[in-house]
PDB file of N, CA and C in Angstrom:
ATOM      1  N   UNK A   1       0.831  -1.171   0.000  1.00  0.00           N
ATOM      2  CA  UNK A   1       0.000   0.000   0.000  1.00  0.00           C
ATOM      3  C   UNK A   1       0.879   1.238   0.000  1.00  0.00           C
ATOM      4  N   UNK A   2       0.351   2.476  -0.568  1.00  0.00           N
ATOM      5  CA  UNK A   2       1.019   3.609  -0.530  1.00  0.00           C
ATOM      6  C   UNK A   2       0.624   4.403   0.940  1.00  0.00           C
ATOM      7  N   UNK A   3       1.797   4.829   1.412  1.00  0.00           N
ATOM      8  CA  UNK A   3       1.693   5.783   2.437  1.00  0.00           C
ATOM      9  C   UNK A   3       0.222   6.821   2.061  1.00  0.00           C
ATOM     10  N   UNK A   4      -0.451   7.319   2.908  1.00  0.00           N
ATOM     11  CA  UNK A   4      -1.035   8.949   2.980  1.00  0.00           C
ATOM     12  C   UNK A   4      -0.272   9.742   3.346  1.00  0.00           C
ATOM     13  N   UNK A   5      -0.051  10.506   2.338  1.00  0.00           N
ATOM     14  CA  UNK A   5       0.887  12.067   2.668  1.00  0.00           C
ATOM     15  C   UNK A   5      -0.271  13.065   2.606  1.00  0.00           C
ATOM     16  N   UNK A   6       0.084  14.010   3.894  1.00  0.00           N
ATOM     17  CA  UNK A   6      -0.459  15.328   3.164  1.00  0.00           C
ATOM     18  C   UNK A   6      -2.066  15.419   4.111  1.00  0.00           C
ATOM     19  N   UNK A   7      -2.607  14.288   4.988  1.00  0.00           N
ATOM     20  CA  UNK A   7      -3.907  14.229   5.635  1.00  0.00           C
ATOM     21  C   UNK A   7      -3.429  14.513   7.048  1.00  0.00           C
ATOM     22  N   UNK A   8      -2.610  15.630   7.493  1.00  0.00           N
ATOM     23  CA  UNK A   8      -3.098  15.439   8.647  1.00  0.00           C
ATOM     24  C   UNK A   8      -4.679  15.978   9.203  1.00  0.00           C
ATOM     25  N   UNK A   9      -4.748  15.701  10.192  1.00  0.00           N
ATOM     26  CA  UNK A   9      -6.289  16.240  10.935  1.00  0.00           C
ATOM     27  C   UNK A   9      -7.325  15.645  10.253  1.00  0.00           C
ATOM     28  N   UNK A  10      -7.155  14.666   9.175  1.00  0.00           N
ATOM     29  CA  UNK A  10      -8.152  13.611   8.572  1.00  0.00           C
ATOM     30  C   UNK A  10      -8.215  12.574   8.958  1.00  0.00           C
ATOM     31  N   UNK A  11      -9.777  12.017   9.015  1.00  0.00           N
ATOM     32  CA  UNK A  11     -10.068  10.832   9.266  1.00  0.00           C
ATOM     33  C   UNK A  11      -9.731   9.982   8.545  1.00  0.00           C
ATOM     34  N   UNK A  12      -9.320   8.504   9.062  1.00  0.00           N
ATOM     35  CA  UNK A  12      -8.646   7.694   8.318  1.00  0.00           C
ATOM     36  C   UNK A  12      -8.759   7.367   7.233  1.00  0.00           C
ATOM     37  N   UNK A  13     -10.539   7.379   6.761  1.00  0.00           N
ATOM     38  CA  UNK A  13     -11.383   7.228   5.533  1.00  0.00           C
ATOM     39  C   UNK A  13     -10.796   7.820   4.381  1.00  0.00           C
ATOM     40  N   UNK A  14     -10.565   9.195   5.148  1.00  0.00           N
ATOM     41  CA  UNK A  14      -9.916   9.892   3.837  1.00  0.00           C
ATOM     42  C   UNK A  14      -8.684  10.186   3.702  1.00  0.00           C
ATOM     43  N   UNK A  15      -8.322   9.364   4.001  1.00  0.00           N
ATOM     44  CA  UNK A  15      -6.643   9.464   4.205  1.00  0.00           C
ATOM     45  C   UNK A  15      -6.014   8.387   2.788  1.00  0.00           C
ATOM     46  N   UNK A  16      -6.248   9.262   1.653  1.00  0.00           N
ATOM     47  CA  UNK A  16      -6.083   8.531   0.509  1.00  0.00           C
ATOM     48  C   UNK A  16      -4.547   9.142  -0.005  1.00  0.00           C
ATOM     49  N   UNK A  17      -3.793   8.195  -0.464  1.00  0.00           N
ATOM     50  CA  UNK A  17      -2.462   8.598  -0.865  1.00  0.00           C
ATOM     51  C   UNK A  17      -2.898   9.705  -2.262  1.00  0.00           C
ATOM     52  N   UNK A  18      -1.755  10.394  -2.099  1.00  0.00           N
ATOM     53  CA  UNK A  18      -2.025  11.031  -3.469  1.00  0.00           C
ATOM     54  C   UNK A  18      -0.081  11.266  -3.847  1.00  0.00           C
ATOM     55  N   UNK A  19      -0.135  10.240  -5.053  1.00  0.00           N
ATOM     56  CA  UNK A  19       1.178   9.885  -5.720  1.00  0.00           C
ATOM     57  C   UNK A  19       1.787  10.933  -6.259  1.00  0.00           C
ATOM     58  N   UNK A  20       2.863  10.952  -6.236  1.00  0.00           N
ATOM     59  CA  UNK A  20       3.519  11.964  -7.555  1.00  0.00           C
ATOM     60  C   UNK A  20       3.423  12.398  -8.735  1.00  0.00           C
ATOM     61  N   UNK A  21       2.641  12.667  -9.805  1.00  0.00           N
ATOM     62  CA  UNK A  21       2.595  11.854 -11.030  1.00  0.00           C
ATOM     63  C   UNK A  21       4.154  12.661 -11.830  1.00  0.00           C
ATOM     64  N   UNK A  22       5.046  13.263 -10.983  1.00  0.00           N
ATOM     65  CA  UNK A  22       6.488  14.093 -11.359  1.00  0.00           C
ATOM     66  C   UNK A  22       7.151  12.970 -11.366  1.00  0.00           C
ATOM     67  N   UNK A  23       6.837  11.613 -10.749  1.00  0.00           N
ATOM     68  CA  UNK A  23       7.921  10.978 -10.419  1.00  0.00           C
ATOM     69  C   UNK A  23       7.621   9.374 -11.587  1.00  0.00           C
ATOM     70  N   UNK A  24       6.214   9.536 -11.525  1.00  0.00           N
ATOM     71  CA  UNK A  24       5.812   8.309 -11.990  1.00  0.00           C
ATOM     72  C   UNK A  24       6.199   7.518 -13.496  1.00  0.00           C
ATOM     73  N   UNK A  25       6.096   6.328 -13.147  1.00  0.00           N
ATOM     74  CA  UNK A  25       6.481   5.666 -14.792  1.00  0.00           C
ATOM     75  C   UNK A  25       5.111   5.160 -15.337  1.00  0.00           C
ATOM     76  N   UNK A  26       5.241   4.353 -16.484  1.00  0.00           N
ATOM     77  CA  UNK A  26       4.466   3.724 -16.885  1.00  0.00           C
ATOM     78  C   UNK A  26       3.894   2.631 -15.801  1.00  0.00           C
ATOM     79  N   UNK A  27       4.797   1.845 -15.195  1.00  0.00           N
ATOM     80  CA  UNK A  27       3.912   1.247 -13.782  1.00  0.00           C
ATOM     81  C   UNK A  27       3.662   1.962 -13.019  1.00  0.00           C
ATOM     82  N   UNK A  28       3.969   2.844 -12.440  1.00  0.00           N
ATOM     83  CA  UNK A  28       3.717   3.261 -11.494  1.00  0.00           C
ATOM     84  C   UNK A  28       1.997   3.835 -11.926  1.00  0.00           C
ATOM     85  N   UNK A  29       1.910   4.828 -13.275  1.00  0.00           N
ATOM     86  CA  UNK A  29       0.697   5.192 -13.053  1.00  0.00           C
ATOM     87  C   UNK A  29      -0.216   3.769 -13.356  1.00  0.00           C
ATOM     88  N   UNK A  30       0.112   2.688 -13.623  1.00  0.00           N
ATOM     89  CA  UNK A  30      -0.552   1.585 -13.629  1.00  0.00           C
ATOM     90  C   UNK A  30      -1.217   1.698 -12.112  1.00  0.00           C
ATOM     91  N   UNK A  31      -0.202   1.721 -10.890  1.00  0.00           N
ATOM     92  CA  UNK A  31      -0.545   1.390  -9.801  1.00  0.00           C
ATOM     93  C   UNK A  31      -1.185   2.634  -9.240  1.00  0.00           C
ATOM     94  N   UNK A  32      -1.386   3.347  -9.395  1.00  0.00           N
ATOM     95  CA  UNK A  32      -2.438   4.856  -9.271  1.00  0.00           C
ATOM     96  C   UNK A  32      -3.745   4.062  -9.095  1.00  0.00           C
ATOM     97  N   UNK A  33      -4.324   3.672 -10.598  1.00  0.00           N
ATOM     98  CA  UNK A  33      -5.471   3.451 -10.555  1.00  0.00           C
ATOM     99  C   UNK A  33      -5.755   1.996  -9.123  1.00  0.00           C
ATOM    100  N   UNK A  34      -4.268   1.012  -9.244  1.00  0.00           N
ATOM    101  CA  UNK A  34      -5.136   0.481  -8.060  1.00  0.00           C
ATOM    102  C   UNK A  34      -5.185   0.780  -6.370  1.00  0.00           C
ATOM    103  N   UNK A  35      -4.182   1.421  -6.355  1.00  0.00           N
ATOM    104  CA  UNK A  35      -4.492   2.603  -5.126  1.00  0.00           C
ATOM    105  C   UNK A  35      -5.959   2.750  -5.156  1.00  0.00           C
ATOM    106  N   UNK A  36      -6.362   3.808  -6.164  1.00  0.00           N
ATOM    107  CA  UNK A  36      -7.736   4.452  -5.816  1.00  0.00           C
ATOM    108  C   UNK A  36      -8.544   3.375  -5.556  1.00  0.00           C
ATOM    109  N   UNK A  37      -8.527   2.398  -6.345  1.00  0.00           N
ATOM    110  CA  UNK A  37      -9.159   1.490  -6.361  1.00  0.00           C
ATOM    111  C   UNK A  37      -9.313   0.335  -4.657  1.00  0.00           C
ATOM    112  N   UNK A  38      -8.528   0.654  -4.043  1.00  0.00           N
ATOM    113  CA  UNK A  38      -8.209   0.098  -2.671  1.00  0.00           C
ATOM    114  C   UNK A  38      -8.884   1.076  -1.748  1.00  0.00           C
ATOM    115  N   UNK A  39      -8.766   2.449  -1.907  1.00  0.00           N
ATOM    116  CA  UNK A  39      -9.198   3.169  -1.359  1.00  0.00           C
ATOM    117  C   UNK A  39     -10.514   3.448  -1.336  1.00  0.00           C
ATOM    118  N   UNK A  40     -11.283   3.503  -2.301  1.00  0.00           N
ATOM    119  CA  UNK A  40     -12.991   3.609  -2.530  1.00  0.00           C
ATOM    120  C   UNK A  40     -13.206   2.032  -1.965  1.00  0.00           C
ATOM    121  N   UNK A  41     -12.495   1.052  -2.146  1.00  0.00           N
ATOM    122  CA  UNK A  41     -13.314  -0.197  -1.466  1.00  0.00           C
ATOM    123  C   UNK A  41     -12.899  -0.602  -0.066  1.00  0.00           C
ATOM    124  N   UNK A  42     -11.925   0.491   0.517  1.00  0.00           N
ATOM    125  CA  UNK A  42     -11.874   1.152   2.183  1.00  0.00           C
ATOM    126  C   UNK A  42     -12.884   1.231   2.356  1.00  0.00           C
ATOM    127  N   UNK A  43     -13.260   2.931   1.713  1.00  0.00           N
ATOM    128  CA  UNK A  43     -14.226   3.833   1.867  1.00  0.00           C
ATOM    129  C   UNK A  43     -15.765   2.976   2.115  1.00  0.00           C
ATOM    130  N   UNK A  44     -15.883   2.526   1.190  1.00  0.00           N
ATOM    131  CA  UNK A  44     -17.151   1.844   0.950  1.00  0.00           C
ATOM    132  C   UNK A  44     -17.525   0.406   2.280  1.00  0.00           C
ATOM    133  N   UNK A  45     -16.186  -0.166   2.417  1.00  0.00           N
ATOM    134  CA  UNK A  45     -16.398  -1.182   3.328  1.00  0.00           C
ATOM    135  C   UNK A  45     -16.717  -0.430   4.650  1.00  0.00           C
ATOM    136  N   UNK A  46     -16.139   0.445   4.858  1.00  0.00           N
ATOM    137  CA  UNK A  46     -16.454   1.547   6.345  1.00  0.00           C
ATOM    138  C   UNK A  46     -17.728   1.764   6.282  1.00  0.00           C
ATOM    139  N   UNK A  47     -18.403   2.014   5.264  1.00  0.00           N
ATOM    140  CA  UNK A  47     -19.712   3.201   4.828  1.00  0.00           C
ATOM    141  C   UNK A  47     -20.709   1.566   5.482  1.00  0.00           C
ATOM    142  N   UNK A  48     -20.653   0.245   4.402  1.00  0.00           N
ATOM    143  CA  UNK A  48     -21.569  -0.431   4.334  1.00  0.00           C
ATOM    144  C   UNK A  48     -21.296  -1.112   5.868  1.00  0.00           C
ATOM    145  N   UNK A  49     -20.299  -1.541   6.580  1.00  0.00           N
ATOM    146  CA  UNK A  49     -20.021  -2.156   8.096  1.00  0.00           C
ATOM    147  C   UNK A  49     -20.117  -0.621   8.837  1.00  0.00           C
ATOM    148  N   UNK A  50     -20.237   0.225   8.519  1.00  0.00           N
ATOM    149  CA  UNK A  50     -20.701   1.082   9.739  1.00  0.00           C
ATOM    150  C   UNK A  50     -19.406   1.445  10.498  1.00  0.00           C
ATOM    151  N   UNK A  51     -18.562   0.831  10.033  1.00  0.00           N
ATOM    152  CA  UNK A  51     -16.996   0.985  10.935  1.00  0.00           C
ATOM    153  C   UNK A  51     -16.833   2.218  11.662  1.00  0.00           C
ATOM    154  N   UNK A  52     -16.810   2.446  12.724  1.00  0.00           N
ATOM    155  CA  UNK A  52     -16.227   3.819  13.267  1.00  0.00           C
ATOM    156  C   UNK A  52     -14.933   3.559  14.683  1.00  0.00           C
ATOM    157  N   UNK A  53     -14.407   5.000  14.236  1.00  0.00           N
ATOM    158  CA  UNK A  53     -13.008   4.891  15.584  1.00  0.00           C
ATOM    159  C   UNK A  53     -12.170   4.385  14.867  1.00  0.00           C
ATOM    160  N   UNK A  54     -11.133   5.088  15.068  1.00  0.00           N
ATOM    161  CA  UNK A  54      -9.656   5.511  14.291  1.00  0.00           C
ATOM    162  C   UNK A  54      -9.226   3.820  14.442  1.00  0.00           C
ATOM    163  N   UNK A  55      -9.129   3.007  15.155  1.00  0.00           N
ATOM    164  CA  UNK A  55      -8.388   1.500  15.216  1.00  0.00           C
ATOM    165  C   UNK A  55      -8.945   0.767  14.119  1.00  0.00           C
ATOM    166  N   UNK A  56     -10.492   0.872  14.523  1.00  0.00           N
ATOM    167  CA  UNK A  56     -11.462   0.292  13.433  1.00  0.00           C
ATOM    168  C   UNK A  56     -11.177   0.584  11.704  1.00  0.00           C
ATOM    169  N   UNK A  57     -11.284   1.437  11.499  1.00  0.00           N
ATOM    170  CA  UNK A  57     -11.095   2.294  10.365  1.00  0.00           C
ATOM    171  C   UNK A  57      -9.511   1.782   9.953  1.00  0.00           C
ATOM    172  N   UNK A  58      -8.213   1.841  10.536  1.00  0.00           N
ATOM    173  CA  UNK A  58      -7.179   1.599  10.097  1.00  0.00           C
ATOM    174  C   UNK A  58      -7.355  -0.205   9.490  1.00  0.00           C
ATOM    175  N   UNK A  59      -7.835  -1.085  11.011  1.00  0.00           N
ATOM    176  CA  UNK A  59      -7.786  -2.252  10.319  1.00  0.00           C
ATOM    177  C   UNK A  59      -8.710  -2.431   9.116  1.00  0.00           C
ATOM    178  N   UNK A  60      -9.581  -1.606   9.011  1.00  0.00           N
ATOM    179  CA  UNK A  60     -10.367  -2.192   7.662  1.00  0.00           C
ATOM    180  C   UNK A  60      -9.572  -1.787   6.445  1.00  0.00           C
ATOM    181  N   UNK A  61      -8.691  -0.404   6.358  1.00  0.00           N
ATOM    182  CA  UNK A  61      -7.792  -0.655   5.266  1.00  0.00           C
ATOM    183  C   UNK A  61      -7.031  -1.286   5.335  1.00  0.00           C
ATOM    184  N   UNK A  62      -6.510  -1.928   6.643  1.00  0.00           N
ATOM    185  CA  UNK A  62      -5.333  -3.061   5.904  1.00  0.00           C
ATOM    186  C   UNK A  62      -5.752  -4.210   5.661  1.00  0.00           C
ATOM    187  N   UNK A  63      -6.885  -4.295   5.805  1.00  0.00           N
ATOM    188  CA  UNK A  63      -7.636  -5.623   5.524  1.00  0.00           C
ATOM    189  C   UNK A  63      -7.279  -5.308   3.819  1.00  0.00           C
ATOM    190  N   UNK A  64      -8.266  -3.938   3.609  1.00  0.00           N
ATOM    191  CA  UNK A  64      -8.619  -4.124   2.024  1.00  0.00           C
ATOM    192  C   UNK A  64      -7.632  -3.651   1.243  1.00  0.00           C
ATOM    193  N   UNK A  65      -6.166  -3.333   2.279  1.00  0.00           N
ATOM    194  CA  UNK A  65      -4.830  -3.377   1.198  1.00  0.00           C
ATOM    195  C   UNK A  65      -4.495  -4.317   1.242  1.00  0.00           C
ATOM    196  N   UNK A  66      -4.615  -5.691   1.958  1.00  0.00           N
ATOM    197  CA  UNK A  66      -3.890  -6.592   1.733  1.00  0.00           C
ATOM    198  C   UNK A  66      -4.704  -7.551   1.031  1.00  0.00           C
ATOM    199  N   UNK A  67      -6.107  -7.488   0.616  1.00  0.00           N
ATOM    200  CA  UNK A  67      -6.670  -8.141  -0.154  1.00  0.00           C
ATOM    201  C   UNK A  67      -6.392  -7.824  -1.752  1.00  0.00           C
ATOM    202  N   UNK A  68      -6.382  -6.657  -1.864  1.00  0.00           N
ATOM    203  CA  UNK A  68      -5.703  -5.513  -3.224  1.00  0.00           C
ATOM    204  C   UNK A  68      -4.350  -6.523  -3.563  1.00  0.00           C
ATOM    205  N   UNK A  69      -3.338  -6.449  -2.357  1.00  0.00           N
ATOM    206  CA  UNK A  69      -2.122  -6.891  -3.111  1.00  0.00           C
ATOM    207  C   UNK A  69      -2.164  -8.493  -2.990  1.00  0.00           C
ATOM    208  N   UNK A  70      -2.812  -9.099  -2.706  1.00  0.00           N
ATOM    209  CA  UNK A  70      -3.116 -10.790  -2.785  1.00  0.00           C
ATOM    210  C   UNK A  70      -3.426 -10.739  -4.593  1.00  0.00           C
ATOM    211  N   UNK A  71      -4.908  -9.867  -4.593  1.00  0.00           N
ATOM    212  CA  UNK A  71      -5.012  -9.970  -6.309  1.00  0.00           C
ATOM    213  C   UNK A  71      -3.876  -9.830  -6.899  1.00  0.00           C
ATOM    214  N   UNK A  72      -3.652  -8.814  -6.828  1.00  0.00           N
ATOM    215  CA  UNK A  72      -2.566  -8.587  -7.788  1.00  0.00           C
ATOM    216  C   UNK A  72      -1.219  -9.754  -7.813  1.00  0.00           C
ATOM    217  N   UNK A  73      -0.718 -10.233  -6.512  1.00  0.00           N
ATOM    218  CA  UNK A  73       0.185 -11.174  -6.875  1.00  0.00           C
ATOM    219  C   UNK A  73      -0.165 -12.453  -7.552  1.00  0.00           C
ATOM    220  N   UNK A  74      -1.672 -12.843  -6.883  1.00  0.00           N
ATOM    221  CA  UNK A  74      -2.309 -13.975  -7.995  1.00  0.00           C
ATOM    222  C   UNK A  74      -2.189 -13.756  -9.182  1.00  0.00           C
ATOM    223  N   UNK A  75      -2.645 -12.886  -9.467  1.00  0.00           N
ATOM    224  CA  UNK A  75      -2.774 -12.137 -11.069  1.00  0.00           C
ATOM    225  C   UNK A  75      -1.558 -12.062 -11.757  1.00  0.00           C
ATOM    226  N   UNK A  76      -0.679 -12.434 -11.090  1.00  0.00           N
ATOM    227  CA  UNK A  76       1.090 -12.108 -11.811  1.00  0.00           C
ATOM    228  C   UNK A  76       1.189 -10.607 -12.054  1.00  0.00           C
ATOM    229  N   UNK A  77       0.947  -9.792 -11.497  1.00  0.00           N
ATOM    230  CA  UNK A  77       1.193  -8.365 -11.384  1.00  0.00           C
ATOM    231  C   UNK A  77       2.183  -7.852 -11.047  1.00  0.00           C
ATOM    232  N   UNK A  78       2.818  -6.551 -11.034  1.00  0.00           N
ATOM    233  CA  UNK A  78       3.675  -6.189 -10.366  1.00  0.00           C
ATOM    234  C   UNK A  78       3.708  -5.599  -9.163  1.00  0.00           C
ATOM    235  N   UNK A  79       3.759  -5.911  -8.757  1.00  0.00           N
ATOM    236  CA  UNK A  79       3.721  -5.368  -6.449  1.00  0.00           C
ATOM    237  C   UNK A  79       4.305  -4.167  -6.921  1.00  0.00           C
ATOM    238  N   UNK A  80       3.983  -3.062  -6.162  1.00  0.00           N
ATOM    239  CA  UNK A  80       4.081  -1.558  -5.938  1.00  0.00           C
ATOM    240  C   UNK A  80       5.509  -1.252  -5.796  1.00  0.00           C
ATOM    241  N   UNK A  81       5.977  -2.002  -4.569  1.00  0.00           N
ATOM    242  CA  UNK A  81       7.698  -1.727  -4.655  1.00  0.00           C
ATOM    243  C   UNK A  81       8.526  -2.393  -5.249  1.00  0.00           C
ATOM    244  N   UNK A  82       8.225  -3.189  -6.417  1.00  0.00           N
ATOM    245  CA  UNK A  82       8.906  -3.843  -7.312  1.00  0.00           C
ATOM    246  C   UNK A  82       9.054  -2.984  -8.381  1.00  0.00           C
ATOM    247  N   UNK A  83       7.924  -1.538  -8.340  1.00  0.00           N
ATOM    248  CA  UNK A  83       8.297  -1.018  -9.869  1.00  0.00           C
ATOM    249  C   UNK A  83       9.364   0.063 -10.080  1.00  0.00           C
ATOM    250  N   UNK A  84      10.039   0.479 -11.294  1.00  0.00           N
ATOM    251  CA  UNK A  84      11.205   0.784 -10.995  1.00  0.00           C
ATOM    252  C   UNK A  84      11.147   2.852 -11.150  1.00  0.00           C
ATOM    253  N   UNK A  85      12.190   2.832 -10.488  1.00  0.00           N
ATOM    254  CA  UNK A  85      11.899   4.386 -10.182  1.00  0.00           C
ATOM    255  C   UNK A  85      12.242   5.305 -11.603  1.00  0.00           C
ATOM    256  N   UNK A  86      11.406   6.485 -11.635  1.00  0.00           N
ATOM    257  CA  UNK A  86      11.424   7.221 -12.481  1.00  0.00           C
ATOM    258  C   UNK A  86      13.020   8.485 -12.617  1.00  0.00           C
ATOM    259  N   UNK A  87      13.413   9.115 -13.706  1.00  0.00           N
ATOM    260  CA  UNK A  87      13.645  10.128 -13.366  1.00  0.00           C
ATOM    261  C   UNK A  87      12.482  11.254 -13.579  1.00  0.00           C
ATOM    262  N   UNK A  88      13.118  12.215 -12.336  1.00  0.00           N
ATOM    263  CA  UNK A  88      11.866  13.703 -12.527  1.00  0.00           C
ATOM    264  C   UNK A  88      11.717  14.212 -13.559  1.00  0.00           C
ATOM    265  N   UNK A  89      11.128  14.544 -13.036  1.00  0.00           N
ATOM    266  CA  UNK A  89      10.390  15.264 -14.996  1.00  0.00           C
ATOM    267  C   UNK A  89      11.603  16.801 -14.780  1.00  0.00           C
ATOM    268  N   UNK A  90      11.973  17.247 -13.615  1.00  0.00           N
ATOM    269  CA  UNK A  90      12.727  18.197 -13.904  1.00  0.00           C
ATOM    270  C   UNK A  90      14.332  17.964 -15.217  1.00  0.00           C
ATOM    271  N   UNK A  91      14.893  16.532 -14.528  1.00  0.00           N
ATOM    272  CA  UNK A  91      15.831  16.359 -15.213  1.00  0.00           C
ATOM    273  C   UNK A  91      15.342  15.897 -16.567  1.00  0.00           C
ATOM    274  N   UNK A  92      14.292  15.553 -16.871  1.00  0.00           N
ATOM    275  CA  UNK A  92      13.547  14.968 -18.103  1.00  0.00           C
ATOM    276  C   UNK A  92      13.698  16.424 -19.231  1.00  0.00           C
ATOM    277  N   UNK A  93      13.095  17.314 -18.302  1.00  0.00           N
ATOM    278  CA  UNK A  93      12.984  18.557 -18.935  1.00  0.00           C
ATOM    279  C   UNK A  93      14.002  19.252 -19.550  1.00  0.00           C
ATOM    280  N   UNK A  94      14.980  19.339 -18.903  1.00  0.00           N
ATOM    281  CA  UNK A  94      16.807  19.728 -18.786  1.00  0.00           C
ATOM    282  C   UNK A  94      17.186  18.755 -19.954  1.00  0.00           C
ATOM    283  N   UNK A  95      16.922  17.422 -19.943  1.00  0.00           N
ATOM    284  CA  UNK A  95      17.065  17.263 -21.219  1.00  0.00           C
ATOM    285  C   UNK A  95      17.042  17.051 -22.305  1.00  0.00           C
ATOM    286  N   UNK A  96      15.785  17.678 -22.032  1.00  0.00           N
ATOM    287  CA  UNK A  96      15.130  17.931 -23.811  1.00  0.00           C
ATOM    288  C   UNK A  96      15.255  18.998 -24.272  1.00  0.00           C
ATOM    289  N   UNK A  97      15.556  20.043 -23.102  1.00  0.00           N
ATOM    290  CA  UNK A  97      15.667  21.388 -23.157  1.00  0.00           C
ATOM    291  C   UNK A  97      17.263  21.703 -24.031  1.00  0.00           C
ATOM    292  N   UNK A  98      18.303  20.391 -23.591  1.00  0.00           N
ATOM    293  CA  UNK A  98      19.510  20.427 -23.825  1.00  0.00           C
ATOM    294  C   UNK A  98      19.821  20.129 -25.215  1.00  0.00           C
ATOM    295  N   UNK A  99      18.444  19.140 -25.717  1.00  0.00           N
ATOM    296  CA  UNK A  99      18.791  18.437 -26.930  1.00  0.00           C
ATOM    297  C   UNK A  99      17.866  18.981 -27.842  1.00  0.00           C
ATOM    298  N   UNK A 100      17.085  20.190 -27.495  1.00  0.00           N
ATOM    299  CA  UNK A 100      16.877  21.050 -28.216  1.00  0.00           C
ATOM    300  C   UNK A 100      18.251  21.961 -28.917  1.00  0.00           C
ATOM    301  N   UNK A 101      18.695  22.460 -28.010  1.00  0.00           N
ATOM    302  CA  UNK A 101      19.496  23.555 -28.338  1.00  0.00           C
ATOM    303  C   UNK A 101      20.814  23.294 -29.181  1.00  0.00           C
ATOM    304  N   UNK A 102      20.792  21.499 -29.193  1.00  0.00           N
ATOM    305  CA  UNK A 102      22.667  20.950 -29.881  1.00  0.00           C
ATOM    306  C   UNK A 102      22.159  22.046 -31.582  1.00  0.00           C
ATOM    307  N   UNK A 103      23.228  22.043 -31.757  1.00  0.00           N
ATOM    308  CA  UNK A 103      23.009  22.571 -33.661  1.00  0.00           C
ATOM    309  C   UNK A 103      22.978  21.374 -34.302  1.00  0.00           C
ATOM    310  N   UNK A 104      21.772  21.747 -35.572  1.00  0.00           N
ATOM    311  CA  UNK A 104      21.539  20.944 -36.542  1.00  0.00           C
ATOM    312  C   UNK A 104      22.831  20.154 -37.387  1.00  0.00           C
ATOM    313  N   UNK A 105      22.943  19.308 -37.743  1.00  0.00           N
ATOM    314  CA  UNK A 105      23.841  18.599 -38.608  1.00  0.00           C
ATOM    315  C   UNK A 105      23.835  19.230 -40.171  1.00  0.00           C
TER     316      UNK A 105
END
């Protein structure tokens, strides 16, 4: 599961990661969608069990992150920290910016 950055003073419910997309690759935004996707079926398992109180609420997402990454390893997927890191789009930028400017042949 991805950390929540960025919620403090939020209830656990909504304590939804929100990724980089500066940093992200082609897997990685693969794994975006199943983030969200872990997170609305948090959300929803809280809503329909009535779950309340911060203990409650935590174990039901790790219930439904660790059901998330069961699929996915059945599935032959790639697990979240298996995928490989990006460069930033800053240095991305720098060099295109660089290989703009060589002179034409």
């Amino acid at each position: 599961m991805f950390p929540a950055t960025g919620q403090r003073g939020r209830s656990p419910e909504h304590a939804v990661a929100q990724p980089s997309l500066k940093k992200a690759t082609a897997g990685k935004l693969r794994a975006i969608p199943a983030n969200l996707f872990r997170a609305t079926q948090a959300e929803e398992k809280l809503r329909r069990e009535k779950i309340t109180g911060k203990d409650k609420a935590n174990t039901a997402h790790r219930d439904v992150g660790a059901k998330v990454r069961q699929t996915i390893k059945e599935l032959g997927g790639t697990m979240p920290e298996e995928l490989p890191f990006a460069e930033s789009v800053k240095k991305l930028e720098a060099k295109a910016k660089k290989s703009l400017k060589k002179p034409k042949s």
